[in-house]
Protein backbone atom coordinates (compact mmCIF):
# COMPACT_ATOMS: atom_id res chain seq x y z
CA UNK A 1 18.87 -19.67 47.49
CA UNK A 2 22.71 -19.89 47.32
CA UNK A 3 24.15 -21.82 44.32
CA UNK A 4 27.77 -22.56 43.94
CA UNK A 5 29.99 -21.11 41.17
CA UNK A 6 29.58 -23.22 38.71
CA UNK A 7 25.95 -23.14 38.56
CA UNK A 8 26.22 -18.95 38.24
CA UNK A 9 28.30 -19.88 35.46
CA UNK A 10 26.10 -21.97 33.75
CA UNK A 11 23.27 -19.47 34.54
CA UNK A 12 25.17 -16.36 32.76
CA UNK A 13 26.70 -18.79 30.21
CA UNK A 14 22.53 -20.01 29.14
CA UNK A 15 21.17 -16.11 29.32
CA UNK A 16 23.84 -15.54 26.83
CA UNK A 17 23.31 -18.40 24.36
CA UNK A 18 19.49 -17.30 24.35
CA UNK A 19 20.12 -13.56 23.49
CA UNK A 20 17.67 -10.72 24.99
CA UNK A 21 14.43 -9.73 24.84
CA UNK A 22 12.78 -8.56 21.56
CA UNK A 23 12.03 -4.98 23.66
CA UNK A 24 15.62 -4.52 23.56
CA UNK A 25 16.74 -5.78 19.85
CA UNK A 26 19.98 -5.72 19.19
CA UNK A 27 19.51 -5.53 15.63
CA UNK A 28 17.60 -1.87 15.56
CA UNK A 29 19.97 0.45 13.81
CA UNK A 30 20.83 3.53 16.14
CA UNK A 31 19.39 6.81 14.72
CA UNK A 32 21.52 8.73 12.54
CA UNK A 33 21.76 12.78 12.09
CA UNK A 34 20.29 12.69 8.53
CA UNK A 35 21.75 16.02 6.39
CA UNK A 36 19.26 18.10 5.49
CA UNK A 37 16.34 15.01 5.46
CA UNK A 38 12.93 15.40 7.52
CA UNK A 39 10.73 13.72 8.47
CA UNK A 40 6.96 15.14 8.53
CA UNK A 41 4.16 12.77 10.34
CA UNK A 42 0.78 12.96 9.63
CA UNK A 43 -2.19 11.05 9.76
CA UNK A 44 -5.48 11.99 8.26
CA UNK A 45 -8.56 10.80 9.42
CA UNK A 46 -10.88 10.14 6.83
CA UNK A 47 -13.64 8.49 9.32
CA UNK A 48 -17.49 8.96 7.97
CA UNK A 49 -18.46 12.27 9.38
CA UNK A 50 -22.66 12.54 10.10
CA UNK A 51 -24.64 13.05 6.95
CA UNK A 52 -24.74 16.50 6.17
CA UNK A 53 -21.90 17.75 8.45
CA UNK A 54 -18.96 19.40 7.53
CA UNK A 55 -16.02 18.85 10.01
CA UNK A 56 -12.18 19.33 8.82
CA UNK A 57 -9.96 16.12 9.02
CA UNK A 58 -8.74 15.37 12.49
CA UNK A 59 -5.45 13.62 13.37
CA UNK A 60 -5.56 10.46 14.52
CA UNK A 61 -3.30 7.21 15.27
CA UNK A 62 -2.78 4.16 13.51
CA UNK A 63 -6.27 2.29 12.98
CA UNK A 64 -6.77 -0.49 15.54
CA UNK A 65 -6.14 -3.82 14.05
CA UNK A 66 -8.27 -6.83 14.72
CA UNK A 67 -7.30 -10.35 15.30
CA UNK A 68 -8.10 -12.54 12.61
CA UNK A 69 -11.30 -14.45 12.79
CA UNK A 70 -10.90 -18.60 14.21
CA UNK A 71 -11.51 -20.62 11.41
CA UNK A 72 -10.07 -23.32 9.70
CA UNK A 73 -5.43 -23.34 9.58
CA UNK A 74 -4.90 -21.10 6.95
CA UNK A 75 -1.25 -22.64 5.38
CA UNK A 76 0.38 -19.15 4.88
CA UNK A 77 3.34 -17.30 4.83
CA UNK A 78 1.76 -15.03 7.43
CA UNK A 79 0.96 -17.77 9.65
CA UNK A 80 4.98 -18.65 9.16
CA UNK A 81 5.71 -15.17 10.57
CA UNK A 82 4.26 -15.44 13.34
CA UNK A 83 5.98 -18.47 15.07
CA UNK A 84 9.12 -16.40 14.62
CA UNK A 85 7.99 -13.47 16.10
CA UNK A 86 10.90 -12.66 19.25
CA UNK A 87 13.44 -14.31 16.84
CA UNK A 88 16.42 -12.76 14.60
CA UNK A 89 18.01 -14.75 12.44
CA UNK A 90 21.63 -15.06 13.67
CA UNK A 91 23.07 -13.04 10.86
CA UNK A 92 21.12 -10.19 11.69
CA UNK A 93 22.89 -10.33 15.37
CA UNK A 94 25.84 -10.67 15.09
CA UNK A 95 27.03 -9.89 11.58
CA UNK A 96 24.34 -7.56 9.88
CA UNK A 97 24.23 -7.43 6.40
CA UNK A 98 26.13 -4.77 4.40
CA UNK A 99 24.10 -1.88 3.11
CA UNK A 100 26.99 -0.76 0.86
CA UNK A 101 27.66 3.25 0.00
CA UNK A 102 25.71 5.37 -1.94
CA UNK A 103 28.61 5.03 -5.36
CA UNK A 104 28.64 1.12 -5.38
CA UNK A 105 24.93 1.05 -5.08
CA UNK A 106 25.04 3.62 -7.88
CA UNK A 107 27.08 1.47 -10.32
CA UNK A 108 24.72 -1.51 -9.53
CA UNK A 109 21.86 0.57 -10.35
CA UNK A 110 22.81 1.37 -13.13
CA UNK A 111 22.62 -2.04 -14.93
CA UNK A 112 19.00 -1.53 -15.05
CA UNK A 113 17.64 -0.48 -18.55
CA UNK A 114 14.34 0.99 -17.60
CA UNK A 115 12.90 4.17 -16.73
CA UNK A 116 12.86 3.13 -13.01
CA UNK A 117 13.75 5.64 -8.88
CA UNK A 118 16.21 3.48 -6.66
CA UNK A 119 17.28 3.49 -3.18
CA UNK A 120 21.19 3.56 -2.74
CA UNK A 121 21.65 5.96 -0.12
CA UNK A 122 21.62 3.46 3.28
CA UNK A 123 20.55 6.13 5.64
CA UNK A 124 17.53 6.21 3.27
CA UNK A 125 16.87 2.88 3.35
CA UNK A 126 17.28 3.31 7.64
CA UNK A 127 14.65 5.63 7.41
CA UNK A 128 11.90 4.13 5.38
CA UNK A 129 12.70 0.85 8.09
CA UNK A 130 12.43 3.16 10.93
CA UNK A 131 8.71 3.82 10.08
CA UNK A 132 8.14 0.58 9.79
CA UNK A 133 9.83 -0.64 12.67
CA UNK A 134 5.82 -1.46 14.27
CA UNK A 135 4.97 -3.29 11.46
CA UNK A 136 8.38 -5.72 11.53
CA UNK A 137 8.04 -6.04 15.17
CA UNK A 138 4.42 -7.47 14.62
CA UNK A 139 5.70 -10.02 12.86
CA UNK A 140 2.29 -11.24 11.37
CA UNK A 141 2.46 -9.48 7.94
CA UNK A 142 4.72 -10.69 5.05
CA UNK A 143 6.61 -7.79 3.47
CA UNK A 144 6.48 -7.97 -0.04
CA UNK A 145 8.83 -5.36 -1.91
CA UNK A 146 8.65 -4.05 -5.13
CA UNK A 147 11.45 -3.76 -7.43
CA UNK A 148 14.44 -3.79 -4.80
CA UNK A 149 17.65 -3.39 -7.71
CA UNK A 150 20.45 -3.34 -5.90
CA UNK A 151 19.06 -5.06 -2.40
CA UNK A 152 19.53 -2.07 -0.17
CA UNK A 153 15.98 -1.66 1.31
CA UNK A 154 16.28 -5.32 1.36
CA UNK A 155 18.92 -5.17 3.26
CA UNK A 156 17.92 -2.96 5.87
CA UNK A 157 14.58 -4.46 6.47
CA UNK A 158 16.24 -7.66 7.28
CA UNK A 159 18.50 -5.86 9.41
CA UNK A 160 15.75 -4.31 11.26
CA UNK A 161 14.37 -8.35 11.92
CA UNK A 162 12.13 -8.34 9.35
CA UNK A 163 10.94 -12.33 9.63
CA UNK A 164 9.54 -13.17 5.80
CA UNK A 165 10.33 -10.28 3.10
CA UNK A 166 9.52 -11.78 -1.19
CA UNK A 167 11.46 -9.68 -3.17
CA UNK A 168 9.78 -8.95 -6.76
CA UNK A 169 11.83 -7.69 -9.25
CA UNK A 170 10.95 -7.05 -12.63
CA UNK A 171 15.06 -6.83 -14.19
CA UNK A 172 16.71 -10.06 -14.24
CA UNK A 173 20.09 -7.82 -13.92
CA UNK A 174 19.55 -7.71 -10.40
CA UNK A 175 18.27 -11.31 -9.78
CA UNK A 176 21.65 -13.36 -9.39
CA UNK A 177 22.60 -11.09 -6.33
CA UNK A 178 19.04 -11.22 -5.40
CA UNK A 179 19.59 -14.85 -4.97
CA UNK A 180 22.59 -15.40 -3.81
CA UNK A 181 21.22 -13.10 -0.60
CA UNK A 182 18.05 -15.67 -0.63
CA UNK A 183 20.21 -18.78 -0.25
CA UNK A 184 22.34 -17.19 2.51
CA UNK A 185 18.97 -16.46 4.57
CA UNK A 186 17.36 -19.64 4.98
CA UNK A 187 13.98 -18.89 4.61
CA UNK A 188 13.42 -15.21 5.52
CA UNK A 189 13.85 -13.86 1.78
CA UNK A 190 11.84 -15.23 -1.17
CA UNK A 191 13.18 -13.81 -4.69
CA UNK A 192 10.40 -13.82 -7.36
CA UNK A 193 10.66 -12.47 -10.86
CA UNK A 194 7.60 -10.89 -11.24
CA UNK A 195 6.57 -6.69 -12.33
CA UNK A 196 4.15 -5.88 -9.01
CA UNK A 197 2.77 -3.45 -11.55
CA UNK A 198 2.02 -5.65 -13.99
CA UNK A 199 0.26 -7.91 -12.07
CA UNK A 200 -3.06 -9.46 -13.62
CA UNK A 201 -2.97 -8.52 -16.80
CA UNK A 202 -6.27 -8.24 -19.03
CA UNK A 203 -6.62 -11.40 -20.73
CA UNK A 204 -5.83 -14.97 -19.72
CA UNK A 205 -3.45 -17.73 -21.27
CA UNK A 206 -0.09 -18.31 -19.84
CA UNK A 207 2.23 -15.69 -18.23
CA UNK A 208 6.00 -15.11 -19.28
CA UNK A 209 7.66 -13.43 -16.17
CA UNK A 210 7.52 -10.61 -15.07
CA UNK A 211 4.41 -10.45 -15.95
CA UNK A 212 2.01 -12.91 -13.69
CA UNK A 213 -1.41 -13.44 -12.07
CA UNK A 214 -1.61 -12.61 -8.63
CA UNK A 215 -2.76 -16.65 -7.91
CA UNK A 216 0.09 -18.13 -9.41
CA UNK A 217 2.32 -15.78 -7.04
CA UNK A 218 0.05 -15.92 -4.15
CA UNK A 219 -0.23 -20.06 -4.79
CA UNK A 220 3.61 -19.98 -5.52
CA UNK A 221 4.25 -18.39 -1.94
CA UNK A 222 1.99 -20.40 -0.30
CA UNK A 223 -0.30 -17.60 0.51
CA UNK A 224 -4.00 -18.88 0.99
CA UNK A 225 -7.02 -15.85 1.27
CA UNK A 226 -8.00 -14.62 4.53
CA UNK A 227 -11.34 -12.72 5.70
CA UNK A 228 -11.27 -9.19 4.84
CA UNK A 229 -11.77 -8.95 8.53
CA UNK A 230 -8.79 -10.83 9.55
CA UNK A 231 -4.94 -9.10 9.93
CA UNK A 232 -3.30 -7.37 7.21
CA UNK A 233 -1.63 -10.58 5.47
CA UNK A 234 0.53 -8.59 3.05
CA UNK A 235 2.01 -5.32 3.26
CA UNK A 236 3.31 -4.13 -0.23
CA UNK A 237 6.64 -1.71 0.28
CA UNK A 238 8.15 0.05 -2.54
CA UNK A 239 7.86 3.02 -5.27
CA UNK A 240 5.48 3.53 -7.55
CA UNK A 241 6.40 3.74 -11.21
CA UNK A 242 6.37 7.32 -12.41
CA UNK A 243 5.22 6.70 -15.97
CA UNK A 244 1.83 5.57 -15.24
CA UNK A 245 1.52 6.26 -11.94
CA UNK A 246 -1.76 6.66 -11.75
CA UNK A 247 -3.36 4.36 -13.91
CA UNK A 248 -1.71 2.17 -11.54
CA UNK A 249 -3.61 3.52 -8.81
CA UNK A 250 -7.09 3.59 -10.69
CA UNK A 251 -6.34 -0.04 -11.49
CA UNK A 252 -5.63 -0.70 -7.68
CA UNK A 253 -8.71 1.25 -6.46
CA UNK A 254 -10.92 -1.22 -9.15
CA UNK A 255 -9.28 -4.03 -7.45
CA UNK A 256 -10.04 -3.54 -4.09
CA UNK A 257 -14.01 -2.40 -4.66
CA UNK A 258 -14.28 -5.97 -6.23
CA UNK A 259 -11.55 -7.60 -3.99
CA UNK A 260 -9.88 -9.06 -6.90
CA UNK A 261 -6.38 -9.56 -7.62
CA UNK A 262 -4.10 -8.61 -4.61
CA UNK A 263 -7.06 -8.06 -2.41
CA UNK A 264 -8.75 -11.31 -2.90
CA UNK A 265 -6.20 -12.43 -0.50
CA UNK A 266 -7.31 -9.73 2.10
CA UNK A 267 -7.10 -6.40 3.37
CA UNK A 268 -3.15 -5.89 1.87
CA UNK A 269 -1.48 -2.61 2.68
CA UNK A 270 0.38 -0.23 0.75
CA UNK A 271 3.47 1.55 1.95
CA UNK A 272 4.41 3.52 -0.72
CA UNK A 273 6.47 6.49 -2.00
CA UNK A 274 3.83 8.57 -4.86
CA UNK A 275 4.60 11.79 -6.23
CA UNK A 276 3.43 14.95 -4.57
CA UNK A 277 1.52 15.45 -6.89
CA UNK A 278 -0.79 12.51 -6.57
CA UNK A 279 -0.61 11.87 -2.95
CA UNK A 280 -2.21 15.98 -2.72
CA UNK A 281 -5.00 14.58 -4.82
CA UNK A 282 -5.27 11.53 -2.69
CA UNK A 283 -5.94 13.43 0.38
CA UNK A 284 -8.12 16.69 -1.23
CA UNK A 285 -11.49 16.77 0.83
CA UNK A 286 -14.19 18.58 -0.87
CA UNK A 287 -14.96 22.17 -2.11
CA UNK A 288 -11.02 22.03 -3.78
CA UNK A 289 -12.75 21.55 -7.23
CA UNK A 290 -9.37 21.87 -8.70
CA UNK A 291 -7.99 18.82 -6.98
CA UNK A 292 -10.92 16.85 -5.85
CA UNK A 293 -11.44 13.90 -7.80
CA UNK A 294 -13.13 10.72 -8.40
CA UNK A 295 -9.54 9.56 -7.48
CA UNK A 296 -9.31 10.85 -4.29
CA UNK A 297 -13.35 10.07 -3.00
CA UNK A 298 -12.65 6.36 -4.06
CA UNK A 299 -9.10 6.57 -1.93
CA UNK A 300 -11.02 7.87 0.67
CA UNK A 301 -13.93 5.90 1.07
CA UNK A 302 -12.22 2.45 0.80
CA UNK A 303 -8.85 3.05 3.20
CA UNK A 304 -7.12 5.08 6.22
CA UNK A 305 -4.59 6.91 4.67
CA UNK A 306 -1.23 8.01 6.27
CA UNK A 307 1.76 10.16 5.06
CA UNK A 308 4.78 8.93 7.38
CA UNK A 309 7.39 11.05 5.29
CA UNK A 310 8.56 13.44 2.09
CA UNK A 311 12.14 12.94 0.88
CA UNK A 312 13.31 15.35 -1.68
CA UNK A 313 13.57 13.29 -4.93
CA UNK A 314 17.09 14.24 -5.43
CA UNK A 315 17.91 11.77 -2.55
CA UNK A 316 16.54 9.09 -4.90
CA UNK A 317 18.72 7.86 -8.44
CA UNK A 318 15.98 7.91 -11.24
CA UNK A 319 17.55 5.98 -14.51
CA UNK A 320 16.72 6.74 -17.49
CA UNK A 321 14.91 4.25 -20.25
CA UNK A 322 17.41 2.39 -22.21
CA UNK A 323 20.65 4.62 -21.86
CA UNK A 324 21.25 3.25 -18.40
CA UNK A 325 22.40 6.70 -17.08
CA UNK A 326 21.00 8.94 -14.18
CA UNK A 327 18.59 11.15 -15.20
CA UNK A 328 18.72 14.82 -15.62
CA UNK A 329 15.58 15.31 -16.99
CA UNK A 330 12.58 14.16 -15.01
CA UNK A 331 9.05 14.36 -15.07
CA UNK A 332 8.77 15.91 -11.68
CA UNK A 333 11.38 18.71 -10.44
CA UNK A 334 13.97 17.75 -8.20
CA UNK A 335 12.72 19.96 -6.24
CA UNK A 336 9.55 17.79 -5.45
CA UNK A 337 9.41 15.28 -2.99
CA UNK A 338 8.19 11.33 -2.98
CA UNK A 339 5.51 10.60 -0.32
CA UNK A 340 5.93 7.94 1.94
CA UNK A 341 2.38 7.08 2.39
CA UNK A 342 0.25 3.96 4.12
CA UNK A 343 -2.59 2.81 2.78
CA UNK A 344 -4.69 0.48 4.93
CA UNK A 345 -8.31 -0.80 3.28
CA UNK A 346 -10.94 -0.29 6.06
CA UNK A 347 -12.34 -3.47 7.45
CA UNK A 348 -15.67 -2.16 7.69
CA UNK A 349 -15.48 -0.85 4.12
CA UNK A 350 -18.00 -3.79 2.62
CA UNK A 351 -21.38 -4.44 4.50
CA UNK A 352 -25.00 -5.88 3.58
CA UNK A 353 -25.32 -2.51 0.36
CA UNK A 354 -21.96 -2.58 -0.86
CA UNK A 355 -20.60 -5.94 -1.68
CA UNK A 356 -17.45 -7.19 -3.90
CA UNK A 357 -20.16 -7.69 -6.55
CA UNK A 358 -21.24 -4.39 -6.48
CA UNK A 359 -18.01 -2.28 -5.54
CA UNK A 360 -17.69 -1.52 -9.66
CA UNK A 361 -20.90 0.49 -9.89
CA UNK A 362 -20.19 2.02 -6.75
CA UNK A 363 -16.88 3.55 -8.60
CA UNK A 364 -18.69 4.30 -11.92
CA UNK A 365 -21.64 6.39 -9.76
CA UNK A 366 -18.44 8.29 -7.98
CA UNK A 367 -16.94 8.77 -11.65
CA UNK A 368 -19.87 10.36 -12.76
CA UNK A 369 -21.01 12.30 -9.76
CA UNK A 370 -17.60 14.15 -10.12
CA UNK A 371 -16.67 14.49 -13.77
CA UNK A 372 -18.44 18.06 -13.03
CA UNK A 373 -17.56 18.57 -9.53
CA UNK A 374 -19.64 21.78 -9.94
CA UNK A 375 -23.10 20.37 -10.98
CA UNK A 376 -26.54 20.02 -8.65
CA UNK A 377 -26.52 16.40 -6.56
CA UNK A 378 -29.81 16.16 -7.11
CA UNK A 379 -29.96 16.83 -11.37
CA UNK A 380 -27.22 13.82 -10.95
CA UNK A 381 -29.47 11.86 -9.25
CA UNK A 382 -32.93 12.73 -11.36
CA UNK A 383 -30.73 11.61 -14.82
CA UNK A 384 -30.32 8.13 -13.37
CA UNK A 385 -33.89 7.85 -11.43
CA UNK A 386 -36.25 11.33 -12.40
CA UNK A 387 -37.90 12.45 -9.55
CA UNK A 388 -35.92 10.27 -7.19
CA UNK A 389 -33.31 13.62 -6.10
CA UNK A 390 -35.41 15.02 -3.36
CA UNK A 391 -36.43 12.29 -1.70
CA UNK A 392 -32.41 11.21 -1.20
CA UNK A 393 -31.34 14.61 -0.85
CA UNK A 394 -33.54 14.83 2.22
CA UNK A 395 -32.39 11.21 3.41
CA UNK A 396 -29.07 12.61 3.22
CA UNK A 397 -29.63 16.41 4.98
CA UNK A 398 -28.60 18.24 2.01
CA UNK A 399 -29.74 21.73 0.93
CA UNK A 400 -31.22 21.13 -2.90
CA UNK A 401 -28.16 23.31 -4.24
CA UNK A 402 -25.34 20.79 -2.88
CA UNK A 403 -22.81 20.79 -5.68
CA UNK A 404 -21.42 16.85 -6.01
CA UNK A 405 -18.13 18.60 -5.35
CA UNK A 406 -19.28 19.21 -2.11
CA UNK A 407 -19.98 15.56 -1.04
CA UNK A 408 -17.51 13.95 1.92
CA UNK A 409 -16.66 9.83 0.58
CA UNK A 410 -18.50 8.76 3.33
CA UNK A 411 -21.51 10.36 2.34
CA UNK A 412 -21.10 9.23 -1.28
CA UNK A 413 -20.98 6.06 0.08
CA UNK A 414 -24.30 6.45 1.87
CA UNK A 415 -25.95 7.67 -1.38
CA UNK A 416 -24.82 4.53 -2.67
CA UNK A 417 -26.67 2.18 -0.05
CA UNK A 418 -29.45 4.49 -0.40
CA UNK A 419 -30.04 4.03 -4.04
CA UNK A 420 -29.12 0.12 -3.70
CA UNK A 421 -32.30 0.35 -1.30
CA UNK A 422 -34.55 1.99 -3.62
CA UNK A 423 -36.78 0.14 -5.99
CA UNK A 424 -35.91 3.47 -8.43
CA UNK A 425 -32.55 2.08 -9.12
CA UNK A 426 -33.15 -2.02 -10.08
CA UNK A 427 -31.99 -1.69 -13.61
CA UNK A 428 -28.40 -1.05 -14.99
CA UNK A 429 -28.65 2.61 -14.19
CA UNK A 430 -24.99 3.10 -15.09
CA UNK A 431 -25.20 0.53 -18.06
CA UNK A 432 -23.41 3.58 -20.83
CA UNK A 433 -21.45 4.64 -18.39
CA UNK A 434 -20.11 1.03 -17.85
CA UNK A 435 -19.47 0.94 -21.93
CA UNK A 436 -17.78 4.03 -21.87
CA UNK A 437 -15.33 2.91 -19.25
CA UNK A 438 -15.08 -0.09 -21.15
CA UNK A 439 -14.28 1.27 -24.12
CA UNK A 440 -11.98 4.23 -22.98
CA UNK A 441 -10.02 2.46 -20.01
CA UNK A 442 -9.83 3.58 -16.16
CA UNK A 443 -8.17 6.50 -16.58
């Protein structure tokens, strides 16, 4: 069809005005030639193996996510999201947001009191949001980030088009920049002051930030509860403290069994950098007695769990508590490297035996099966229920000399339904163990 000049130009002038395709996003940052940074992928596929099988961990891909179920309009930020999906906020296009250099995100750093890891190298940042460029280009997931200091993941997630990112930080020295980047943004950055780590604290009675219940933020946010089976709602981005690193972790693995706190609101997702240290004891499969834990069965069992980098914790700035100066002395060696790991809860982790109201006693049986990772199965199972060892061991195709160190998660998890089954197991078979936890804490 022939048009006439001034329609081509109104043609060129409209494609213009509406930008191009998300495909081709003019806001992904081109890859840079990082120094002496790697980047290692793997994925480790902690799928139930057969009962009684032994098969090494197999690589696999992300986990297939399902749509959420149709029920009533859930009034959410993650409903928000997804409107906006295909759309960058203008600032991102055409005048992306300054990431700074490593020395003034040093100096702003440094304002914080606490023992606390920060991001200030911007290349860093780039890569933590280039492996999570999938997750911003879904769109459906708020990103919540924890502890951002000086902005500078912040930064570069918007960059990258990330649509609805809440900002919790603990230090109210970083909050007035915080802000003034919220009110610039209209509506794609929510600043909170509120410790991620300190969320739900024992106790009830009214909250002085940062410390807060996970409804009042959730409520605050306008984030309503979705079906475990539904979308990730909330993916959690950030580093983990490194003074009580893993208490926070127990504390998070208690959550999700009972689906309280964070998880009451669905399956949320951690991307994460953990020490070395823990992330190897997150991932230990059985017969490493050393390093195979309670810890890492529960990890296991409940979530897919993905390392998508190591960085050398040198390229972080750890500040010390109080003196407000970079840290020569660490509890790790510099030489160690931060995990960037994601941790997705399984949507088929709960069914018809292991329920929200029993996901506690689940843990407690684990916590006892491996405080002596060396011990007979079935002389575990005949001090809850005598007599009731060989008839499970069979269920389960183990030999009667299967050490509880040996067990896959999966298969713990079986021995769990099985004993939920039995008539043997009615009473509160774990009822001293439950004081003892009680009494002595998660740890």
């Amino acid at each position: 069809m022939a048009t006439c000049g001034g329609c081509r130009f109104f043609v060129l002038t409209l494609r213009t005005l509406c930008g191009t395709s998300r495909s081709a996003s003019p806001c992904a940052l081109p890859l840079t030639k990082y120094r002496t940074l790697s980047t290692s992928v793997r994925t480790y596929s902690l799928d139930p193996f057969p009962s009684g099988s032994r098969k090494t961990p197999a690589q696999v891909g992300k986990p297939e996510r399902i749509s959420p179920s149709s029920g009533g309009v859930q009034r959410n930020l993650s409903a928000v999201a997804v409107p906006l999906q295909g759309q960058f906020r203008p600032l991102c296009r055409y005048d992306p947001l300054d990431l700074g250099d490593v020395d003034e995100n040093t100096q702003k750093a440094l304002a914080c009191k606490h023992l606390r890891r920060f991001i200030v190298d911007p290349s860093l940042a780039r890569i933590v949001t280039d492996h999570l460029a999938g997750d911003i280009d879904d769109g459906k997931a708020v990103i919540f980030e924890c502890n951002p200091g000086p902005g500078v993941l912040t930064r570069a997630l918007l960059n990258r088009g990330a649509q609805r990112v809440v900002a919790l930080e603990s230090d109210t020295n970083f909050l007035t920049e915080l802000k003034d980047l919220e009110h610039k943004l209209e509506g794609q950055l929510d600043v909170v002051h509120c410790d991620f780590f300190k969320l739900d604290p024992i106790g009830h009675g009214s909250m002085k930030p940062p410390a807060m219940y996970s409804e009042k933020l959730f409520s605050d946010l306008a984030i309503s509860e979705v079906p475990w089976s539904a979308d990730v709602p909330v993916k959690i981005v950030g580093i983990f403290t490194q003074r009580n690193e893993k208490n926070i972790l127990w504390k998070l693995i208690y959550n999700l069994f009972e689906c309280r706190s964070i998880f009451r609101y669905g399956r949320v997702e951690l991307i994460m950098f953990i020490s070395q240290k823990e992330y190897t004891k997150l991932v230990t499969r059985p017969r490493d007695y050393k390093n195979y834990q309670a810890f890492s069965v529960l990890w296991q069992m409940a979530c897919d769990i993905e390392l998508l980098h190591e960085e050398p914790l040198s390229s972080f700035l750890t500040v010390t508590k109080k003196t407000g100066r970079p840290s020569s002395k660490n509890t790790q060696s510099q030489s160690d490297n931060l995990c960037l790991v994601r941790i997705t809860p399984r949507e088929d982790l709960f069914n018809s035996h292991l329920t929200p109201l029993n996901g506690s006693t689940l843990v407690l049986m684990v916590k006892q099966c491996l405080a002596k990772r060396k011990s007979r199965l079935i002389e575990q199972i005949n001090s809850w229920s005598p007599d009731s060892g060989p008839e499970l061991i069979s269920k389960l195709g183990f030999l009667d000399d299967t050490m509880t160190g040996d067990v896959y998660p999966d298969e713990f998890k079986r021995l769990f339904e099985l004993m939920e089954q039995s008539g043997n197991f009615t009473e509160s078979w774990l009822y001293e163990e439950t004081l003892e936890t009680t009494n002595n804490g998660h740890a």
